[in-house]
C-alpha atoms as a PDB file:
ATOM      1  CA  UNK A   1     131.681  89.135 118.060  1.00  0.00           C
ATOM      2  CA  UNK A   2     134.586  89.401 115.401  1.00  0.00           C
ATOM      3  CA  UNK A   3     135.609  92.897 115.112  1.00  0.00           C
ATOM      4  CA  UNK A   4     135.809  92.943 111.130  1.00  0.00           C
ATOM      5  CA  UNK A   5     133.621  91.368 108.511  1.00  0.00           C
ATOM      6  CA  UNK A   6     134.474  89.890 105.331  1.00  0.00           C
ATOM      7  CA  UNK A   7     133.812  92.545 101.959  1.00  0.00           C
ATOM      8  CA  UNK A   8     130.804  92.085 100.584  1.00  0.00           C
ATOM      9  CA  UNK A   9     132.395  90.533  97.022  1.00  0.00           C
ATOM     10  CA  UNK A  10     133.412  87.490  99.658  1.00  0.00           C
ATOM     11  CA  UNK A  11     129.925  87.257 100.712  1.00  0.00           C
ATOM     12  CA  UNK A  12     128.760  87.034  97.160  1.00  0.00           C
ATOM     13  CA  UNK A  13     130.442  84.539  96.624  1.00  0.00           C
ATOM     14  CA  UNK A  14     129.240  82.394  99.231  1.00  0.00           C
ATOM     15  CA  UNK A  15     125.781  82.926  98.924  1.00  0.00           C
ATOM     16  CA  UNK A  16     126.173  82.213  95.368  1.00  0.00           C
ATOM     17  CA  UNK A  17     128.016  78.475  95.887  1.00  0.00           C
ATOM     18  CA  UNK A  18     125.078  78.090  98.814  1.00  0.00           C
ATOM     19  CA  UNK A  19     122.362  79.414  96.460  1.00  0.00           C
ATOM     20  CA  UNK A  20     123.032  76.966  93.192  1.00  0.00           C
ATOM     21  CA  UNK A  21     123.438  74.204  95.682  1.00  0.00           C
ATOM     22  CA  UNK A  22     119.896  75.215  96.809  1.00  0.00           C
ATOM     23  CA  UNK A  23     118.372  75.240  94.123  1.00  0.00           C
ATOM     24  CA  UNK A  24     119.506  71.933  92.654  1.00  0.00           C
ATOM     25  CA  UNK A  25     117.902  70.519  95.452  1.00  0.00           C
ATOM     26  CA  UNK A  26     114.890  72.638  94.851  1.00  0.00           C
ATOM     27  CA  UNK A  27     114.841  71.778  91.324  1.00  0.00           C
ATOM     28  CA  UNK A  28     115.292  67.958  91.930  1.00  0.00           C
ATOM     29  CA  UNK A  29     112.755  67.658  94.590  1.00  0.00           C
ATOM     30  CA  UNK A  30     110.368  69.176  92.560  1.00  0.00           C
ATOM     31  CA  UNK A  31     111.096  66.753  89.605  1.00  0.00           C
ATOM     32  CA  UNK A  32     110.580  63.948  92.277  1.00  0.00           C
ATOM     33  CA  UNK A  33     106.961  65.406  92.980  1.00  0.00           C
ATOM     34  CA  UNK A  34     106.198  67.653  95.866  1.00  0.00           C
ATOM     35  CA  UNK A  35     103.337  68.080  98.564  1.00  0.00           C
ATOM     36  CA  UNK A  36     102.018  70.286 100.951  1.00  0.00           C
ATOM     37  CA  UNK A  37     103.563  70.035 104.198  1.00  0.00           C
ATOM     38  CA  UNK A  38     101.762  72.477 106.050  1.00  0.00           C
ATOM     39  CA  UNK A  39      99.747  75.904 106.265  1.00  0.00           C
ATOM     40  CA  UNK A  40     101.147  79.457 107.897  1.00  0.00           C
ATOM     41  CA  UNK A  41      98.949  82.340 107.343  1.00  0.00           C
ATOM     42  CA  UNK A  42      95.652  81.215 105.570  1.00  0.00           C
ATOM     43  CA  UNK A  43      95.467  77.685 103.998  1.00  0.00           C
ATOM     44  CA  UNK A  44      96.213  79.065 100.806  1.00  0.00           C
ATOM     45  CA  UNK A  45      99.587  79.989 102.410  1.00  0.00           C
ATOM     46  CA  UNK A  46     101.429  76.652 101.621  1.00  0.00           C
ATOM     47  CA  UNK A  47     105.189  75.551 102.981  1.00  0.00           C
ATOM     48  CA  UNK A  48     106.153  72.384 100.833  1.00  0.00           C
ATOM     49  CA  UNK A  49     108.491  69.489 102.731  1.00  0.00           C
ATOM     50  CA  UNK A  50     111.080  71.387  99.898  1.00  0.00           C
ATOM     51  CA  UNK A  51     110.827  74.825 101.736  1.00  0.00           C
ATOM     52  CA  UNK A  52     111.933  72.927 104.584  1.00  0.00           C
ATOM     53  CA  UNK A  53     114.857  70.523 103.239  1.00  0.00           C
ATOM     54  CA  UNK A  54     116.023  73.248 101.763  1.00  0.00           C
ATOM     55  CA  UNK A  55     116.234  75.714 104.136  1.00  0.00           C
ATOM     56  CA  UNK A  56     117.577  73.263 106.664  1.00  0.00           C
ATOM     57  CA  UNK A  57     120.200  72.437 103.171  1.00  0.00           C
ATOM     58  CA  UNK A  58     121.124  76.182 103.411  1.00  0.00           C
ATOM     59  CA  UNK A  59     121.917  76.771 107.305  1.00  0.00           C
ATOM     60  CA  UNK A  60     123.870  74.019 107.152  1.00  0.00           C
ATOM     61  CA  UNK A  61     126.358  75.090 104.104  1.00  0.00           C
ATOM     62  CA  UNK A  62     126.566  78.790 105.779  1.00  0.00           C
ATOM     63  CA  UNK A  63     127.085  76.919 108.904  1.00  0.00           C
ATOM     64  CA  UNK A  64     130.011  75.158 107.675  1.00  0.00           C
ATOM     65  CA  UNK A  65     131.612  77.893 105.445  1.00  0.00           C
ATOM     66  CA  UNK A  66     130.829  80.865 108.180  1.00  0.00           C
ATOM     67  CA  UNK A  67     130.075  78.726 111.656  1.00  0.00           C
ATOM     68  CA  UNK A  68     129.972  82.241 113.756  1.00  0.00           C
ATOM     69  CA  UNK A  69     127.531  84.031 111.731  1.00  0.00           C
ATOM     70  CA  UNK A  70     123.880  84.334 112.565  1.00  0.00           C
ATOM     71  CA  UNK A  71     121.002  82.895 110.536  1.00  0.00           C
ATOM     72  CA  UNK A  72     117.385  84.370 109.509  1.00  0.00           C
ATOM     73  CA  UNK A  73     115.167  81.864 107.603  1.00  0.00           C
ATOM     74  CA  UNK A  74     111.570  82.294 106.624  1.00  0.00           C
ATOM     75  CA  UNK A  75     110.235  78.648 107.617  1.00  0.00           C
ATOM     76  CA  UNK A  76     112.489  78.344 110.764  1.00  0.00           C
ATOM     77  CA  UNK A  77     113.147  81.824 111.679  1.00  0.00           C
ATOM     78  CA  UNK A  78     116.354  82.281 113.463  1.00  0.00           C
ATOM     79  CA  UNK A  79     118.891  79.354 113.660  1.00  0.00           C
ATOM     80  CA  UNK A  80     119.473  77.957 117.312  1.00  0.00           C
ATOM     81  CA  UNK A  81     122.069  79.804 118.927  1.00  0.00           C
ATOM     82  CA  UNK A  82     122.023  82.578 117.128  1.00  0.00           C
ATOM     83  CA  UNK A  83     120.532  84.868 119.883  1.00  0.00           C
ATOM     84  CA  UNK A  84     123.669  85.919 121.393  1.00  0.00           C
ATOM     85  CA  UNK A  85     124.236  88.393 118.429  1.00  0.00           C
ATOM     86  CA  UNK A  86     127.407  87.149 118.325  1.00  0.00           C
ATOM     87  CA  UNK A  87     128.906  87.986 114.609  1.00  0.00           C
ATOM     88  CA  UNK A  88     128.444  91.133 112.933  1.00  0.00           C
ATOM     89  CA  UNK A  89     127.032  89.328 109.632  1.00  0.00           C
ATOM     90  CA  UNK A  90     123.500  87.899 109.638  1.00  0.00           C
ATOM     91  CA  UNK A  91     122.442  85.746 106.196  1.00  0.00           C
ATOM     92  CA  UNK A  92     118.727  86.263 105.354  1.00  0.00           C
ATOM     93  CA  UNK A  93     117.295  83.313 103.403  1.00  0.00           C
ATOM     94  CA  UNK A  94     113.882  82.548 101.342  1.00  0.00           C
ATOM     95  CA  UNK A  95     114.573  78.899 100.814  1.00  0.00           C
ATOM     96  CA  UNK A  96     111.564  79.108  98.137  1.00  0.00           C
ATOM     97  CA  UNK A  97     110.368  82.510  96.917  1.00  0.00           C
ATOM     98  CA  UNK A  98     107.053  81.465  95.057  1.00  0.00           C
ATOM     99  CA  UNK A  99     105.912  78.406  97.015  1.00  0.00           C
ATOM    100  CA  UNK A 100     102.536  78.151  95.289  1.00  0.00           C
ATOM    101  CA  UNK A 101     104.200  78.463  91.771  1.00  0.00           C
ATOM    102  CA  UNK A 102     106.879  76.119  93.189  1.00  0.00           C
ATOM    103  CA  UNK A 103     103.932  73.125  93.995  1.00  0.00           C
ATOM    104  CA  UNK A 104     101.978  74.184  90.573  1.00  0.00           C
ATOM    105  CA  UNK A 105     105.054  73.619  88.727  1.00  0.00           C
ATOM    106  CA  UNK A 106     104.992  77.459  87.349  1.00  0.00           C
ATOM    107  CA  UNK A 107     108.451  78.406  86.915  1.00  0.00           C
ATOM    108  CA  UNK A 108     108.891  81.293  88.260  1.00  0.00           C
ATOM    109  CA  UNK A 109     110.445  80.842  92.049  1.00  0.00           C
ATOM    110  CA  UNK A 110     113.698  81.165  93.617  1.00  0.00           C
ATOM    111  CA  UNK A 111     116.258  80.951  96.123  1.00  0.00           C
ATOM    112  CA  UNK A 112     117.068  84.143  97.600  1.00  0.00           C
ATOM    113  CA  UNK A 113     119.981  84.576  99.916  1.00  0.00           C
ATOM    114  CA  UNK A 114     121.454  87.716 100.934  1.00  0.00           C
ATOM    115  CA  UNK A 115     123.987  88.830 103.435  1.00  0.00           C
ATOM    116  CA  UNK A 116     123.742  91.714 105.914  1.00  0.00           C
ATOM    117  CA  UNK A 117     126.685  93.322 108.187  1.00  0.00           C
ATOM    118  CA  UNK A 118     124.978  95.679 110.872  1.00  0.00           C
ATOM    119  CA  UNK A 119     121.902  95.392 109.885  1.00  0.00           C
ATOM    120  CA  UNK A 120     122.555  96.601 106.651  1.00  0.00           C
ATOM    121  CA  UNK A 121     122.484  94.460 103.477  1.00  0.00           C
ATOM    122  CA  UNK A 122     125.005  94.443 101.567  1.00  0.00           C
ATOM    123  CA  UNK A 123     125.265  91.010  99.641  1.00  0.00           C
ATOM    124  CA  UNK A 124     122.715  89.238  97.530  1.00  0.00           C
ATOM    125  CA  UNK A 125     121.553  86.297  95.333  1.00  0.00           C
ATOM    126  CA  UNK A 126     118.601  85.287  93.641  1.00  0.00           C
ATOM    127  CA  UNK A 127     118.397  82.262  91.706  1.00  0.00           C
ATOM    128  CA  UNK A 128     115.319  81.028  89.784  1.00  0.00           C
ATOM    129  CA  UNK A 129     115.180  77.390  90.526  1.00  0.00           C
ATOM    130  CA  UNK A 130     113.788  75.881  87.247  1.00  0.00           C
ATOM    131  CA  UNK A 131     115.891  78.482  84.746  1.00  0.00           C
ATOM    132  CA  UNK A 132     119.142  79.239  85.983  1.00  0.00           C
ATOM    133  CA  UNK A 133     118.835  82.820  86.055  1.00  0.00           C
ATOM    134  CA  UNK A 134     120.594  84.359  88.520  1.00  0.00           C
ATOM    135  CA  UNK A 135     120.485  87.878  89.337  1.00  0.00           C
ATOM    136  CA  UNK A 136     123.498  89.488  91.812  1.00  0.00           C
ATOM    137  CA  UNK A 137     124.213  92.169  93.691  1.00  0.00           C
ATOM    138  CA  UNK A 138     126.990  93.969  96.604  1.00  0.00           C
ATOM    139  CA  UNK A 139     126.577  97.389  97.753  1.00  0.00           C
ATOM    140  CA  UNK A 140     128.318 100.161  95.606  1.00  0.00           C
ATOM    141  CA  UNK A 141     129.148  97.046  93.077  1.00  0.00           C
ATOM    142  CA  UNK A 142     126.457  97.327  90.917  1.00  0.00           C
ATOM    143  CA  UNK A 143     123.473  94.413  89.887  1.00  0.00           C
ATOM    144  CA  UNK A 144     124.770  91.934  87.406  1.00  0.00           C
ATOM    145  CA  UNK A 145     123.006  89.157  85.566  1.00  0.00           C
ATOM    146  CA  UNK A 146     125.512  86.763  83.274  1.00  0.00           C
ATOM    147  CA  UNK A 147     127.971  89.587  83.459  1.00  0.00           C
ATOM    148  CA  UNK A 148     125.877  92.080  82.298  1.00  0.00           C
ATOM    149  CA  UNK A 149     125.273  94.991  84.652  1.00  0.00           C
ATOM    150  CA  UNK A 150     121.765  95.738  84.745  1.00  0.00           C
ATOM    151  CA  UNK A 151     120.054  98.956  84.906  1.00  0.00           C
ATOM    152  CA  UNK A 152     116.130 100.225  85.556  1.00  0.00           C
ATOM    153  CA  UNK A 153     113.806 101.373  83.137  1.00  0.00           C
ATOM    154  CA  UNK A 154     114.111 104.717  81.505  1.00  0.00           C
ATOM    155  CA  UNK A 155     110.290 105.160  81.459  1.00  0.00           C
ATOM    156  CA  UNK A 156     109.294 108.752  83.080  1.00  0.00           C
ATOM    157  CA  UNK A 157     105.869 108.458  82.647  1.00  0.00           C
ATOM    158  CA  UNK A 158     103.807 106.449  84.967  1.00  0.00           C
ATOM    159  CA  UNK A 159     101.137 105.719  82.341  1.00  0.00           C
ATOM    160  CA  UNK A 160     103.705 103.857  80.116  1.00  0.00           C
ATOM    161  CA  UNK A 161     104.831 101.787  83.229  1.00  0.00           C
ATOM    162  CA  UNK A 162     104.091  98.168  83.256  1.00  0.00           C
ATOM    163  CA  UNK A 163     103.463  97.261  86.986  1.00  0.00           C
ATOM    164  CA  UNK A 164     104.408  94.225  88.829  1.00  0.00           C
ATOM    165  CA  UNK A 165     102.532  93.817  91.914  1.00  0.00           C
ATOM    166  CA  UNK A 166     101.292  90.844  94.094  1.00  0.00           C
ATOM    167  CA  UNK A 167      98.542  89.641  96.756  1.00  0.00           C
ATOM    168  CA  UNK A 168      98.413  88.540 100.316  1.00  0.00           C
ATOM    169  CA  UNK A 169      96.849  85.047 101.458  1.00  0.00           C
ATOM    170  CA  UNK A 170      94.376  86.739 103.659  1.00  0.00           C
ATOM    171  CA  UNK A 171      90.636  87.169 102.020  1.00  0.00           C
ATOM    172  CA  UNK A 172      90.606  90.156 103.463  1.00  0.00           C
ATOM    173  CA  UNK A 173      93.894  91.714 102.459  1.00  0.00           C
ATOM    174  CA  UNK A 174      93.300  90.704  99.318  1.00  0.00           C
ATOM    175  CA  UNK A 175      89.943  92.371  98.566  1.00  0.00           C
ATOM    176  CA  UNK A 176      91.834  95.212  99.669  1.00  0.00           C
ATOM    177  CA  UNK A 177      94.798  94.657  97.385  1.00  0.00           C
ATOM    178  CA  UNK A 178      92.080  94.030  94.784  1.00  0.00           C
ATOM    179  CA  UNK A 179      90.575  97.759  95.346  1.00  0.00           C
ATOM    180  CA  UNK A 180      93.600  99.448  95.162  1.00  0.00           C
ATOM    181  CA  UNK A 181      94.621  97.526  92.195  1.00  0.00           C
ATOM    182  CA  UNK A 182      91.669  98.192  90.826  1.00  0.00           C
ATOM    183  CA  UNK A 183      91.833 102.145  90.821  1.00  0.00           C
ATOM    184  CA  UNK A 184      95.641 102.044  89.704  1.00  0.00           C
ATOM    185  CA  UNK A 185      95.481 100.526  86.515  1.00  0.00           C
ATOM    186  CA  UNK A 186      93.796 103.183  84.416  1.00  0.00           C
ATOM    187  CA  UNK A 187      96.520 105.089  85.289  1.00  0.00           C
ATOM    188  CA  UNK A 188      99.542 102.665  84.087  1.00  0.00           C
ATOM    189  CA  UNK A 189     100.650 100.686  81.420  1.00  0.00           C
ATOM    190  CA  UNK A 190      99.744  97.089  82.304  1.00  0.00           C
ATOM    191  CA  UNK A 191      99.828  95.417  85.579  1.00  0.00           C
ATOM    192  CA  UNK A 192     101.357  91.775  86.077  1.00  0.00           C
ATOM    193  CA  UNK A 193     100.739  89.357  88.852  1.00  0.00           C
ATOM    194  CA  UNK A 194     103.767  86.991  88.929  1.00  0.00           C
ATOM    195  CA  UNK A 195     103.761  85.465  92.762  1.00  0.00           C
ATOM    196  CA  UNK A 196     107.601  85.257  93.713  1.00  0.00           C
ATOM    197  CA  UNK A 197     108.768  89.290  95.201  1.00  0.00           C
ATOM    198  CA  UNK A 198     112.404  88.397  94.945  1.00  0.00           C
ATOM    199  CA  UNK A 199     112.097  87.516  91.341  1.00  0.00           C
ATOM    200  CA  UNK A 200     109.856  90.325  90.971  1.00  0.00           C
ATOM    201  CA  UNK A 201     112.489  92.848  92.206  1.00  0.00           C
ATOM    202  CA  UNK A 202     115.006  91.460  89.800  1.00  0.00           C
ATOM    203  CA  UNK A 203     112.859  91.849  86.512  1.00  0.00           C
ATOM    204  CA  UNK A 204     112.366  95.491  87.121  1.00  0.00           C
ATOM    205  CA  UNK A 205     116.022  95.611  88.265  1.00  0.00           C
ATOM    206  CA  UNK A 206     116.887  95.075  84.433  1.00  0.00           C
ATOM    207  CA  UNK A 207     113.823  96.882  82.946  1.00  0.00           C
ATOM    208  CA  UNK A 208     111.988  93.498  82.040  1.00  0.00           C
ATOM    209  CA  UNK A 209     108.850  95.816  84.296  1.00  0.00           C
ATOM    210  CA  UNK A 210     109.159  99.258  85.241  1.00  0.00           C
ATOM    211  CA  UNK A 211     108.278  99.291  88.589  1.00  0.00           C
ATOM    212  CA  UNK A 212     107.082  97.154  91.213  1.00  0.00           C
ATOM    213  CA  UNK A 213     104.745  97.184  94.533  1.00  0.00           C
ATOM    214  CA  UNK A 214     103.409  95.340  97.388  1.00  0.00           C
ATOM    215  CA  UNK A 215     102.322  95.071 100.639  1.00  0.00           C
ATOM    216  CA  UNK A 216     102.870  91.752 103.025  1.00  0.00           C
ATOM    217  CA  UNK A 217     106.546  90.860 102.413  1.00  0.00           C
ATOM    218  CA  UNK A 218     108.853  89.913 104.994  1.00  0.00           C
ATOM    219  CA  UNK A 219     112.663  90.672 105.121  1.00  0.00           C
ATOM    220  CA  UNK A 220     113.552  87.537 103.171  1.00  0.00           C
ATOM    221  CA  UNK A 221     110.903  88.200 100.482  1.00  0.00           C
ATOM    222  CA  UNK A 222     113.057  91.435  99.922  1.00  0.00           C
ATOM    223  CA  UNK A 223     116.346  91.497 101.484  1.00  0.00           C
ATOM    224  CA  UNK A 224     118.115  90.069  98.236  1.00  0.00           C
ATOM    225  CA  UNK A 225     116.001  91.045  95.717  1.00  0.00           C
ATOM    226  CA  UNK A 226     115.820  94.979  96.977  1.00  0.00           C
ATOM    227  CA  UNK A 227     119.652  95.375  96.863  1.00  0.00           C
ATOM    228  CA  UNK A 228     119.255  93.931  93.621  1.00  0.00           C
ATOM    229  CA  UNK A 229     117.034  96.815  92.737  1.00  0.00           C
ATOM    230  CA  UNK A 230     118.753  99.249  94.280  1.00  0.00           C
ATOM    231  CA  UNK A 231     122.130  98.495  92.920  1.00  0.00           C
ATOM    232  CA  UNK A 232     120.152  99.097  89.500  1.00  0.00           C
ATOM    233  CA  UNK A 233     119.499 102.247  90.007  1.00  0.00           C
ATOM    234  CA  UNK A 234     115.852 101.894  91.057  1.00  0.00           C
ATOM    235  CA  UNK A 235     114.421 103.601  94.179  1.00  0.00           C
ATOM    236  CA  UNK A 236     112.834 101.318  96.542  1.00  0.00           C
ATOM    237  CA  UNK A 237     110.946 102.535  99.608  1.00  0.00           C
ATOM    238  CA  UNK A 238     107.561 103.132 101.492  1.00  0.00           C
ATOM    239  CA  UNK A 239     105.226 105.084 101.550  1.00  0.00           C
ATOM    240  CA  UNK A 240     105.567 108.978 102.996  1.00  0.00           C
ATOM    241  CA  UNK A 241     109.134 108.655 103.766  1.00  0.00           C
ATOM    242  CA  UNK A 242     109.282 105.118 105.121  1.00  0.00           C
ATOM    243  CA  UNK A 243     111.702 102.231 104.811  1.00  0.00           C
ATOM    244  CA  UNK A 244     110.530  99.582 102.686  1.00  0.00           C
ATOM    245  CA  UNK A 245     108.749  97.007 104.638  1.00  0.00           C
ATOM    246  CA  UNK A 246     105.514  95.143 105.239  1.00  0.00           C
ATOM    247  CA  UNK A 247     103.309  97.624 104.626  1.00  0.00           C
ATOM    248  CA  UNK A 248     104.386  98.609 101.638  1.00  0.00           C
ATOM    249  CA  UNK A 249     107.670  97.877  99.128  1.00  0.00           C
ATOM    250  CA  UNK A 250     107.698 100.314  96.309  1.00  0.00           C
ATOM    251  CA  UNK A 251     110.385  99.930  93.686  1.00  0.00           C
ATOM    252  CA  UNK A 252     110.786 102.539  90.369  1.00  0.00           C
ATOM    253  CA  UNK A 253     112.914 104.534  88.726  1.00  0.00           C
ATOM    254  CA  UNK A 254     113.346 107.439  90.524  1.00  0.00           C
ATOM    255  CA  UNK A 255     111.575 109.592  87.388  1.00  0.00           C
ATOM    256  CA  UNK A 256     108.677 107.349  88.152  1.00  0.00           C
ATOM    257  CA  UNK A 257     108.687 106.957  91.673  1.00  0.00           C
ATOM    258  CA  UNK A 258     107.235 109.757  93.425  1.00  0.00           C
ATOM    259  CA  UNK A 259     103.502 109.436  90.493  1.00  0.00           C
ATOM    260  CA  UNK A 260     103.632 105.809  91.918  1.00  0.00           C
ATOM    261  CA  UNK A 261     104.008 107.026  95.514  1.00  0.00           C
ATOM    262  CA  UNK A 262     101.571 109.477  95.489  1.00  0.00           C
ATOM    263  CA  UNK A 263      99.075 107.479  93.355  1.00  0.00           C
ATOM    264  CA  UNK A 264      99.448 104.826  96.126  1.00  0.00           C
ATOM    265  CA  UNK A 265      99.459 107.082  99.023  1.00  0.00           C
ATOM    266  CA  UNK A 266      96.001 108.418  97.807  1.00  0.00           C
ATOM    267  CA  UNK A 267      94.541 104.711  97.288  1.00  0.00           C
ATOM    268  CA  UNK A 268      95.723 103.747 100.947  1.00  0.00           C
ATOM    269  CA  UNK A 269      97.294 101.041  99.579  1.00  0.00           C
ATOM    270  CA  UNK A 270      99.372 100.277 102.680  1.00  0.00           C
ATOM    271  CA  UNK A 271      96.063 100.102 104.660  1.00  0.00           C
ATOM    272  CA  UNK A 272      94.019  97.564 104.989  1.00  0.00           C
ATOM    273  CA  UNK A 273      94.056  94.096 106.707  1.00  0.00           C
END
């Protein structure tokens, strides 16, 4: 295991080179037509042959620019080898965040790649594969989009918020989702389904939403995309004091969170399937 790792500014910048190589190859693929390749979940749950090439694209960069580190990838998991724990930096990768808009030609999915040093994130990228738009982020260093630091909504009042949340594959989960949705939205401003988290995260980052929820997402749905948030001043979390995590990701302004947490808490809306 090395004793030091790099700063997290160094491991920007490498998942930044990795991430725009990504999603050129994301972006050309798609051009070239793209099919299902298979079914996780549910069959609605859809991993494209690009998920794959381009995850295996993305192991292999880190792998040559950082051969020691370890690798976490959602279609593959965790890179061979990389069970000896033996770097102190692990890379956390969504090699497609928004599959089904990805295969529907809907433009809004990503490549998220962020970096974490003992288990705690601290380097992130997410780049929208059909616009450009990239959306940055170390720990203590602020969110940045085209050199503009970003910053949350100012909204204090949960029924001026507009909402971002999103569904699972599962029928059941999402007649669950469905209820709670349901009962939340007399309460807010609007709500908006747009199907990719990381991107998600990064639209409330810079007050394009004011807040954001979900339950279902795995680390690399989030890892990127939450420091992202955070770095923007947002507060992201669970529900009654938890970590954000698969039952629920919660992300607001802190003069909005706690109406949103509550409101959730009392629609159960990290029950369910």
């Amino acid at each position: 295991m090395e004793r030091s790792a790099p700063p997290p500014p160094q491991l920007l910048e490498i998942a930044i080179e990795v991430a725009r190589n990504a999603a050129a190859t994301a972006f050309r693929m798609r051009t070239e037509g793209v099919s299902v390749a298979a079914t996780k979940s549910t069959v609605t749950d859809v991993v494209t042959a690009a998920d794959r090439a381009v995850e295996r694209q993305i192991t292999a960069e880190l792998r040559r620019l950082r051969p020691a580190d370890t690798v976490l990838g959602e279609e593959y998991g965790a890179a061979a080898g990389d069970d000896d724990h033996r770097s102190r930096v692990r890379w956390i990768i969504d090699p497609i965040d928004g599959t089904v808009n990805y295969l529907y030609g809907l433009t809004h999915c990503a490549v998220s790649i962020a970096a974490e040093v003992d288990g705690e994130v601290v380097a992130g990228v997410v780049r929208n594969i059909h616009t450009g738009e990239e959306w940055t982020a170390t720990v203590d260093g602020g969110a940045w989009r085209e050199g503009r630091r970003l910053r949350c909504s100012a909204e204090t009042d949960l029924g001026h918020a507009l909402v971002i949340t999103g569904f699972g594959y599962a029928a059941a989960r999402r007649v669950h989702q469905a209820r709670v949705l349901t009962e939340l939205i007399p309460h807010v401003r609007d709500i908006r389904r747009l199907g990719a988290a990381a991107i998600d995260l990064c639209l409330v980052a810079e007050g394009r939403a004011d807040a954001y929820y979900e339950k279902g997402l795995a680390v690399w749905d989030q890892a990127a995309g939450a420091l992202v948030a955070t770095e923007a001043g947002l507060r992201v979390g669970g529900l009654n004091g938890l970590p954000p995590g698969p039952e629920l990701v919660i992300a607001a302004p802190p003069a909005l969170f706690d109406a949103l947490h509550d409101r959730l808490a009392a629609l159960d809306a990290s029950g369910g399937p």
